[in-house]
N, C-alpha and C. Protein backbone atom coordinates (compact mmCIF):
# COMPACT_ATOMS: atom_id res chain seq x y z
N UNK A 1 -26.23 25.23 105.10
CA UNK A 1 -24.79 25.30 105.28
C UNK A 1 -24.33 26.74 105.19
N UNK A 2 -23.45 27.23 105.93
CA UNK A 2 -22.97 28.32 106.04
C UNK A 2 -21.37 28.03 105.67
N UNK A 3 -21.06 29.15 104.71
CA UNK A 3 -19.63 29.20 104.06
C UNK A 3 -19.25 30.36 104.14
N UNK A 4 -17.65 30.46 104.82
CA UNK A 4 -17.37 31.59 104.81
C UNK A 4 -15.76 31.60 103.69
N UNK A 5 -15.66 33.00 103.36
CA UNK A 5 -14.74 33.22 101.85
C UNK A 5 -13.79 33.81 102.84
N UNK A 6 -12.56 33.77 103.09
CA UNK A 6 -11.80 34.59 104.03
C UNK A 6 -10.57 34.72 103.17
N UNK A 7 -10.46 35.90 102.30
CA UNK A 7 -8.87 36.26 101.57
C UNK A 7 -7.80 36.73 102.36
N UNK A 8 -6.75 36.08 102.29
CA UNK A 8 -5.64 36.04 102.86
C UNK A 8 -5.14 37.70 102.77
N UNK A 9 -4.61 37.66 103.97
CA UNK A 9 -4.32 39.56 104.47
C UNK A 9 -3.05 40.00 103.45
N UNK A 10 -2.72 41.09 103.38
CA UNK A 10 -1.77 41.59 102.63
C UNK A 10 -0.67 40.70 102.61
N UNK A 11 0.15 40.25 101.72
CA UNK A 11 1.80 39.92 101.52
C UNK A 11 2.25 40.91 100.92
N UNK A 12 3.97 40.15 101.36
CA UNK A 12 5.16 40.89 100.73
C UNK A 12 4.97 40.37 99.02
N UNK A 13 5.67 40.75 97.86
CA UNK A 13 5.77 40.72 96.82
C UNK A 13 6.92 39.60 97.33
N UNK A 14 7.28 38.65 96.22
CA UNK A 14 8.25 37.37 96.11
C UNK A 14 7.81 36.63 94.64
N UNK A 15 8.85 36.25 94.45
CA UNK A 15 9.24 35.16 93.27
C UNK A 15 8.54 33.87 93.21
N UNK A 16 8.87 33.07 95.05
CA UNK A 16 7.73 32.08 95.58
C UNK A 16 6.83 32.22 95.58
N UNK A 17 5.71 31.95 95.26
CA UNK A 17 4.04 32.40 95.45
C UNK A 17 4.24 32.03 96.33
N UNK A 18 4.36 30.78 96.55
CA UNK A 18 3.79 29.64 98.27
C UNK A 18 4.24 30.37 99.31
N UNK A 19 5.54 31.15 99.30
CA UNK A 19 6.39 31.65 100.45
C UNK A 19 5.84 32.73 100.59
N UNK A 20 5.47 33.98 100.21
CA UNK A 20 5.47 35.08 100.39
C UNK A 20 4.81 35.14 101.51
N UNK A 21 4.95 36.18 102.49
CA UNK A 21 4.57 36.02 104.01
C UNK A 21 3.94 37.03 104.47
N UNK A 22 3.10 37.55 104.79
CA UNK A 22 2.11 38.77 105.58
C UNK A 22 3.22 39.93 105.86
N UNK A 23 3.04 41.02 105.23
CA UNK A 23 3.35 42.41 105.67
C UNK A 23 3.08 42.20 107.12
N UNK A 24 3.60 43.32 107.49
CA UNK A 24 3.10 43.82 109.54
C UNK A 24 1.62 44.52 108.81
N UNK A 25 1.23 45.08 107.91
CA UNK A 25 -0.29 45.64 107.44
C UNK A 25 -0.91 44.33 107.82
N UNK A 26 -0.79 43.35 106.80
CA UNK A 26 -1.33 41.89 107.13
C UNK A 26 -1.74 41.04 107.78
N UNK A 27 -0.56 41.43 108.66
CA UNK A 27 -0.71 40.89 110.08
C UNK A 27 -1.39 41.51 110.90
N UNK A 28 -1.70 42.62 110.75
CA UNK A 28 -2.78 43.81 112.01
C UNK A 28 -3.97 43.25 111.16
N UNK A 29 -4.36 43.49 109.59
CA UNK A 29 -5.64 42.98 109.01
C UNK A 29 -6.05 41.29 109.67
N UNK A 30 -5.21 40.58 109.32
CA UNK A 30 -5.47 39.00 109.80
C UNK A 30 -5.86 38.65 111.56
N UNK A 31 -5.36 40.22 112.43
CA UNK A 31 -5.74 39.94 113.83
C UNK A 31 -6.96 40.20 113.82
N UNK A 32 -7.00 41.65 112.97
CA UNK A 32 -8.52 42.48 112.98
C UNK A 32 -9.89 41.66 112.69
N UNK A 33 -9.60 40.82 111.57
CA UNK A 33 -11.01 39.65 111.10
C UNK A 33 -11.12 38.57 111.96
N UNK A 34 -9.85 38.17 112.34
CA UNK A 34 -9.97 37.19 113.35
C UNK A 34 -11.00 37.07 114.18
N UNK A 35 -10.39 38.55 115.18
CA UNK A 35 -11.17 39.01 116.33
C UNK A 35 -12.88 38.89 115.94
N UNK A 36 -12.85 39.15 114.80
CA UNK A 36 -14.91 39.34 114.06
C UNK A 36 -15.33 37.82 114.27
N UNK A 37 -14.38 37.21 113.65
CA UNK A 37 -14.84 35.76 113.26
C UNK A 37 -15.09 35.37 114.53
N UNK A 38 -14.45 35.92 115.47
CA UNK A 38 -14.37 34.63 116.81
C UNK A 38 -15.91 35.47 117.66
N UNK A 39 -16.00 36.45 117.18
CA UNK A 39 -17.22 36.94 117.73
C UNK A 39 -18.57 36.41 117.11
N UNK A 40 -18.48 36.32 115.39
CA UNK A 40 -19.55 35.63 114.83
C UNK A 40 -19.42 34.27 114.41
N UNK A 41 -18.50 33.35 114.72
CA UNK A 41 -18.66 32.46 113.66
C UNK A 41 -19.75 31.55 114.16
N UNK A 42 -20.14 31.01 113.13
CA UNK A 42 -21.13 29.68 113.36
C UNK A 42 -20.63 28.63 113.99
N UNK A 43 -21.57 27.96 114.00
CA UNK A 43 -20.95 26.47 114.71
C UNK A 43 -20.81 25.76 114.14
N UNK A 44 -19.90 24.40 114.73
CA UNK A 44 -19.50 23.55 114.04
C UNK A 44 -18.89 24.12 112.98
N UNK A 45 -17.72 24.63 113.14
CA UNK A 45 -16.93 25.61 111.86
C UNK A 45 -16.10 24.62 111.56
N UNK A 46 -15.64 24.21 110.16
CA UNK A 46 -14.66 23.63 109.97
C UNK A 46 -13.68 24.51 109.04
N UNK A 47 -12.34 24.68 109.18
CA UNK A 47 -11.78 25.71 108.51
C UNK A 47 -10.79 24.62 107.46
N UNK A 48 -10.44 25.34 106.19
CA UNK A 48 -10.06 24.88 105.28
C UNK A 48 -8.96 25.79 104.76
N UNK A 49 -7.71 25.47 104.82
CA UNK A 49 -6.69 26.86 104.11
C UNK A 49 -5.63 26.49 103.13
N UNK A 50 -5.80 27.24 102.62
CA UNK A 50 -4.46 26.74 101.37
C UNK A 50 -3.04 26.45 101.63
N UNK A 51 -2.23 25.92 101.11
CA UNK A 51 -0.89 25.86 102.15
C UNK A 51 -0.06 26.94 101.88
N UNK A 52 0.17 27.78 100.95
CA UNK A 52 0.59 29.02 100.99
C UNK A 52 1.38 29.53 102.41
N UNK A 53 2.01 30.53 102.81
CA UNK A 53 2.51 30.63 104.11
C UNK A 53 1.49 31.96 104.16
N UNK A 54 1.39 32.77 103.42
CA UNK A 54 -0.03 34.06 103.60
C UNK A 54 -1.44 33.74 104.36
N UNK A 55 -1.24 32.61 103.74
CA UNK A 55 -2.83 31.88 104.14
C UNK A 55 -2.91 31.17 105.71
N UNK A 56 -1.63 30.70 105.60
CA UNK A 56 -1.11 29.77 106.98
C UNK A 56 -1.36 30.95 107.89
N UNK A 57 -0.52 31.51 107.62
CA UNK A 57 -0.29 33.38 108.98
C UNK A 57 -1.89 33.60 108.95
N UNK A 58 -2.27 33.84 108.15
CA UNK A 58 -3.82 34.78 108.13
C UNK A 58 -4.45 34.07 109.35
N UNK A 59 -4.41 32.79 108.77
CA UNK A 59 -5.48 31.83 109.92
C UNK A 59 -5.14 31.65 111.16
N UNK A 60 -3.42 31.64 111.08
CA UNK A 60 -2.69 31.00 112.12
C UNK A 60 -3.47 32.58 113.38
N UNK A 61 -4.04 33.81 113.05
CA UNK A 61 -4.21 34.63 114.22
C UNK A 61 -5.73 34.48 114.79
N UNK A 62 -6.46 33.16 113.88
CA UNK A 62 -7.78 32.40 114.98
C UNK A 62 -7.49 32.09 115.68
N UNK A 63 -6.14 31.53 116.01
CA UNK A 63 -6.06 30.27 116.88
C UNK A 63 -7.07 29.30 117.02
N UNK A 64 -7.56 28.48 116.26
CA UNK A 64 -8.37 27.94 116.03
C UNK A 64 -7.68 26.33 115.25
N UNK A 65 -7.79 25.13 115.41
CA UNK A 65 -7.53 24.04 114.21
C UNK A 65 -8.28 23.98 113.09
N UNK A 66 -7.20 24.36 111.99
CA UNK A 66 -7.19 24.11 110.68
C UNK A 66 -6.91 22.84 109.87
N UNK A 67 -7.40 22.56 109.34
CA UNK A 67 -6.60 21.45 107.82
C UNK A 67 -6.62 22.50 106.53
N UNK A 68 -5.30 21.77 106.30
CA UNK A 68 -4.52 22.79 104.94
C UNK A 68 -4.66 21.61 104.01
N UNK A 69 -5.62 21.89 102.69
CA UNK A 69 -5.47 21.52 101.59
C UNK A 69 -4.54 21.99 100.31
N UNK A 70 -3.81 21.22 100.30
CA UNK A 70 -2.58 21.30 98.30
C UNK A 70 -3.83 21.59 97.47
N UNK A 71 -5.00 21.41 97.47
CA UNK A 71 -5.96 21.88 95.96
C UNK A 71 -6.74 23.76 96.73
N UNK A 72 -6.25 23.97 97.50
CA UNK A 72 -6.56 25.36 97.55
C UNK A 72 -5.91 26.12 97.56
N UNK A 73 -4.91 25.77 96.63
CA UNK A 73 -3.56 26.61 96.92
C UNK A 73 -3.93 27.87 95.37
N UNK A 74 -2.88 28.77 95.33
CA UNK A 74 -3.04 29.99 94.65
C UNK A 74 -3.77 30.05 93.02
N UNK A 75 -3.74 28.38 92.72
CA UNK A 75 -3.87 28.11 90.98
C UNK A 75 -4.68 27.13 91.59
N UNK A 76 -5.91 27.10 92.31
CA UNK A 76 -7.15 26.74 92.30
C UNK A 76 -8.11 27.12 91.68
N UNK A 77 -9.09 26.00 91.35
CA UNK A 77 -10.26 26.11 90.62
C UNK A 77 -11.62 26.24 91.26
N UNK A 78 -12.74 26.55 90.58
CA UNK A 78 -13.72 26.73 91.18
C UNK A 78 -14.33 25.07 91.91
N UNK A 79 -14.29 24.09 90.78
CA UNK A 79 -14.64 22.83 91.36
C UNK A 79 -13.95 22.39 92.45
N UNK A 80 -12.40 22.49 92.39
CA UNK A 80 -11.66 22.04 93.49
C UNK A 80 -12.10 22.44 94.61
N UNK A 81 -12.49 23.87 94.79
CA UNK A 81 -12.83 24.20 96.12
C UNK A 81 -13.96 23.61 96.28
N UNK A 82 -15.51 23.85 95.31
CA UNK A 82 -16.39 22.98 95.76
C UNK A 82 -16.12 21.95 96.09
N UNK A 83 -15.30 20.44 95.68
CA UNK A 83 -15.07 19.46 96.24
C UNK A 83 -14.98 19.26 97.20
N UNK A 84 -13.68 20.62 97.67
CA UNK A 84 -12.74 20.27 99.33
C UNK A 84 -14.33 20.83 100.47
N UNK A 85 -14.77 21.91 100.06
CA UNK A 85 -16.17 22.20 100.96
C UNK A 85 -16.83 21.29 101.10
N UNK A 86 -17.29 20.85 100.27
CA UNK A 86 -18.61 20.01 100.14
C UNK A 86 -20.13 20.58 100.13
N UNK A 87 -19.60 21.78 99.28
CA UNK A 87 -20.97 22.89 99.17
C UNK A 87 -21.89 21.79 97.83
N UNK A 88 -23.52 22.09 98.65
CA UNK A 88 -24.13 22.69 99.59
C UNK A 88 -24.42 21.43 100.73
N UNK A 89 -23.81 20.39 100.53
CA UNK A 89 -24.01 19.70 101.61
C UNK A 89 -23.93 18.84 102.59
N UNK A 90 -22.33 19.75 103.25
CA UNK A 90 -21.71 19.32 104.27
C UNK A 90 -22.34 20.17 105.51
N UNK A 91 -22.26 18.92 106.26
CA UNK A 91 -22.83 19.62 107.64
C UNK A 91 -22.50 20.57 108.14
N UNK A 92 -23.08 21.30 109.11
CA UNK A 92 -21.69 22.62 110.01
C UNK A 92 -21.55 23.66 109.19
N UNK A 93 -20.26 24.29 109.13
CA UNK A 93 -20.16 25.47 108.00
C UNK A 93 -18.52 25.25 108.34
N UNK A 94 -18.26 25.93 106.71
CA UNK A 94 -17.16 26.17 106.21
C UNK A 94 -16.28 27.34 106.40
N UNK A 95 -15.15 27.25 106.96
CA UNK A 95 -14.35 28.99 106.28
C UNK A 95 -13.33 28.40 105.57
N UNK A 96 -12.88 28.97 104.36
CA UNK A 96 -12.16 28.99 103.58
C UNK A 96 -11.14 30.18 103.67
N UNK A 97 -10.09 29.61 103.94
CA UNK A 97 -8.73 30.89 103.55
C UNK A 97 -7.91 30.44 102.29
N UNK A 98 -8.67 31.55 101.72
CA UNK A 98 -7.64 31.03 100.42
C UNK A 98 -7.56 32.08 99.69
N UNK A 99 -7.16 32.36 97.69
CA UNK A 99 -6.92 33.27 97.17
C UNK A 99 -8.04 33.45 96.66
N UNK A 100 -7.87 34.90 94.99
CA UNK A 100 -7.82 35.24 94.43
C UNK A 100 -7.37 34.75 93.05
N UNK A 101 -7.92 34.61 92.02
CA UNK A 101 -9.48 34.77 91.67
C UNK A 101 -10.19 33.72 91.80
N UNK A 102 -9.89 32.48 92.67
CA UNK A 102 -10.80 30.94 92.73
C UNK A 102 -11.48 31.70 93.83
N UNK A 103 -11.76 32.33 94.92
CA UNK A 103 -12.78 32.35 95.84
C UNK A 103 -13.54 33.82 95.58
N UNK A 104 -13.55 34.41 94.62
CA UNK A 104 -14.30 36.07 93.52
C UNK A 104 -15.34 35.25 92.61
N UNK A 105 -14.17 34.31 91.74
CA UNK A 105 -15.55 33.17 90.92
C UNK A 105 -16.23 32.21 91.38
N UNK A 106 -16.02 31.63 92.93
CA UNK A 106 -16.85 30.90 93.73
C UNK A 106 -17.74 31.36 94.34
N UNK A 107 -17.80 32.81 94.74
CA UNK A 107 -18.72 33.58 94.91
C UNK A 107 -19.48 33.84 94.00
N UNK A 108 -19.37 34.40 92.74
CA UNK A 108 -19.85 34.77 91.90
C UNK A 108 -20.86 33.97 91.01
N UNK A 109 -20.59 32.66 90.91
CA UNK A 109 -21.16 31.07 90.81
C UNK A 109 -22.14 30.58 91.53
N UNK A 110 -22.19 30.59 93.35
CA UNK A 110 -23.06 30.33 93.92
C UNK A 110 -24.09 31.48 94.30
N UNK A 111 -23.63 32.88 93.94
CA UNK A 111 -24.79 34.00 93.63
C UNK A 111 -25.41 34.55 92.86
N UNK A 112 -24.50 34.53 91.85
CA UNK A 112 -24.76 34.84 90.34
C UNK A 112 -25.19 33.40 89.40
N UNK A 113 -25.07 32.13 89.48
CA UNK A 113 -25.60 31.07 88.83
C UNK A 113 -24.06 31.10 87.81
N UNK A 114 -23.33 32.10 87.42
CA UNK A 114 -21.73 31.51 86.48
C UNK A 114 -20.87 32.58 87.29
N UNK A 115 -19.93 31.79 86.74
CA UNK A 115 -18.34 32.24 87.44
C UNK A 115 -18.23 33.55 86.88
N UNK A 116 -17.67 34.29 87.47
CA UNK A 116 -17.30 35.83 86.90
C UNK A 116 -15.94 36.26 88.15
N UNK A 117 -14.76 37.14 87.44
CA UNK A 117 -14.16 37.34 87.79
C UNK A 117 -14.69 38.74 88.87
N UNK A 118 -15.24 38.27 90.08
CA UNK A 118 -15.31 38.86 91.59
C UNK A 118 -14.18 39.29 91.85
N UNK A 119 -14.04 40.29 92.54
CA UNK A 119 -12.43 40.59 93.15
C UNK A 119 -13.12 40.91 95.15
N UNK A 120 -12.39 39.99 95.91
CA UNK A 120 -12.38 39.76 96.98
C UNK A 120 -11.17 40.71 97.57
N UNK A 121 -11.73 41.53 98.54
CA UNK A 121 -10.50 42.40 98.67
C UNK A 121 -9.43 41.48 100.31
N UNK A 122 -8.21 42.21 99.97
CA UNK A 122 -7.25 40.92 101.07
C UNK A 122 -7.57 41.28 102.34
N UNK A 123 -7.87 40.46 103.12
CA UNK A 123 -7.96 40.27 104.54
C UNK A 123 -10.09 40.09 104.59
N UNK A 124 -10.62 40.46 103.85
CA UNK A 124 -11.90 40.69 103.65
C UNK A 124 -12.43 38.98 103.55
N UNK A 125 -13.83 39.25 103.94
CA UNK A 125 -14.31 38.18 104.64
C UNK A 125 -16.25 38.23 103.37
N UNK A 126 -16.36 36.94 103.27
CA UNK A 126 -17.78 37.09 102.71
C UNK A 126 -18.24 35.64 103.12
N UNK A 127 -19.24 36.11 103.75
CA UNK A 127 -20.06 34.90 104.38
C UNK A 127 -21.67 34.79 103.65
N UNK A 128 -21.44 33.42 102.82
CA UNK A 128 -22.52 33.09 102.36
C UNK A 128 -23.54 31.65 102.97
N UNK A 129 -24.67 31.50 102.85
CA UNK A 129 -25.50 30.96 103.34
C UNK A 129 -26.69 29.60 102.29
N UNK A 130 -26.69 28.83 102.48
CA UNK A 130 -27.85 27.83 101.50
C UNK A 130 -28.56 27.53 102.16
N UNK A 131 -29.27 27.60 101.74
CA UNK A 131 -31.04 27.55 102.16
C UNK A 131 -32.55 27.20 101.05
N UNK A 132 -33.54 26.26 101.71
CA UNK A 132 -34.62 25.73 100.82
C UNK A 132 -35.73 26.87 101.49
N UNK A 133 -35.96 27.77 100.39
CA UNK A 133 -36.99 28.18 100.19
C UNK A 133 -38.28 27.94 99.01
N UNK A 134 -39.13 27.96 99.53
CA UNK A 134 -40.54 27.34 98.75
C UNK A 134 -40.00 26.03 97.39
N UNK A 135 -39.37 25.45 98.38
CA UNK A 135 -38.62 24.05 97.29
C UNK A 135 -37.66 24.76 96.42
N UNK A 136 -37.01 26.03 96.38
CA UNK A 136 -36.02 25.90 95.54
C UNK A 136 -34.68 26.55 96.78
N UNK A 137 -33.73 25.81 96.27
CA UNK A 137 -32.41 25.53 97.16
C UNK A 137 -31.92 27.02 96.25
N UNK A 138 -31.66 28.15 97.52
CA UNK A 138 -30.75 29.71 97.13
C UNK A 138 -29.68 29.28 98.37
N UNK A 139 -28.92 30.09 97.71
CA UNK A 139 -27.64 31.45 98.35
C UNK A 139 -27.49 32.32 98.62
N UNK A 140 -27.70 32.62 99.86
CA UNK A 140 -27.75 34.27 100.81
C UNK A 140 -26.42 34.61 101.13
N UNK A 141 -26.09 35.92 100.48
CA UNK A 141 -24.89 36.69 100.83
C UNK A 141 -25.28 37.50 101.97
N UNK A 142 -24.77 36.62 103.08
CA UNK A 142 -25.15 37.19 104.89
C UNK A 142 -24.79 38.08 105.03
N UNK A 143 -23.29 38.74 104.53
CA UNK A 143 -22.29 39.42 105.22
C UNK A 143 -20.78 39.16 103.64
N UNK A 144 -20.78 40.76 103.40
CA UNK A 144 -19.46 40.73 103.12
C UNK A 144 -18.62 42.26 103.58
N UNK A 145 -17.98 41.85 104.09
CA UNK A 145 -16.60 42.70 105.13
C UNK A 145 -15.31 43.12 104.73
N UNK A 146 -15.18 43.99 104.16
CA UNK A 146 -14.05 44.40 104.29
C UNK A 146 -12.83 44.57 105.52
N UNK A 147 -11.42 44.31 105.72
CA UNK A 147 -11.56 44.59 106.96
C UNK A 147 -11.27 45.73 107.19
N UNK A 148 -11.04 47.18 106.67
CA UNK A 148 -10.89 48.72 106.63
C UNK A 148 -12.49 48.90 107.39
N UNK A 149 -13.51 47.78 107.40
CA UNK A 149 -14.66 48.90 108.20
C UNK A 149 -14.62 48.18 109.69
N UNK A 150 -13.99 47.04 109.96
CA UNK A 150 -13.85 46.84 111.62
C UNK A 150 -12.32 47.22 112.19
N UNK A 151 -11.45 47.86 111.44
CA UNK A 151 -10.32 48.02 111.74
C UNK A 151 -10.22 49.10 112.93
């Protein structure tokens, strides 16, 4: 299974968490990864995004169909997201648009073996991988992207 970590591009500062909406920075970062993703993504991608409106915009510049999950929203947990994935074994592969710090300690968990506060930088992309080698089931960190180096 292939999972990809995709942090939502810059916002404005707001009172609403859920509302706050992509800077014009944000919005050039969220075209910029896009454009990567649609060049690499795997197949059979199923995308997963928080309902946030940051998260909505970020994705909304795949043009691609999404389902927006209420448990990936900004005060998500590490299990919740494993749940909504179905890491390590849902078919196809995953992208996840979501926050900070649930997708730093979901990383950090399926590479490191415990949660640790990771910091995922915004608009930045980390694509991880599961795989059975010599009978024991790892996690390959394929690719992690900032988007300041395809900008």
């Amino acid at each position: 299974m292939d999972l990809l970590l995709w942090r939502h591009a810059e916002a404005e500062d707001g009172e609403d968490d859920l509302k706050r909406r992509l800077t014009s920075r944000g919005e050039k970062q969220a075209k910029t990864m896009a454009a990567w993703i649609h060049a690499h993504q795997p197949k059979d991608l199923r995308i997963l995004v928080s309902p946030a409106v940051r998260t909505q915009q970020t994705v909304e510049a795949l043009k691609l169909p999404f389902e927006t999950h209420r448990k990936l929203g900004p005060d998500a947990c590490v299990s919740e997201l494993i749940a909504a994935i179905g890491w390590p074994d849902a078919p196809g592969s995953v992208l996840v648009v979501g926050h900070q710090p649930a997708l730093g300690r979901l990383a950090s968990l399926l590479l490191a073996g415990q949660e640790a506060d990771w910091s995922i930088k915004k608009g930045a992309l980390w694509w991880l991988s599961n795989r059975l080698r010599r009978g024991e089931t790892q996690t390959v960190l394929r690719a992690m992207i900032p988007v300041e180096l395809i900008d």
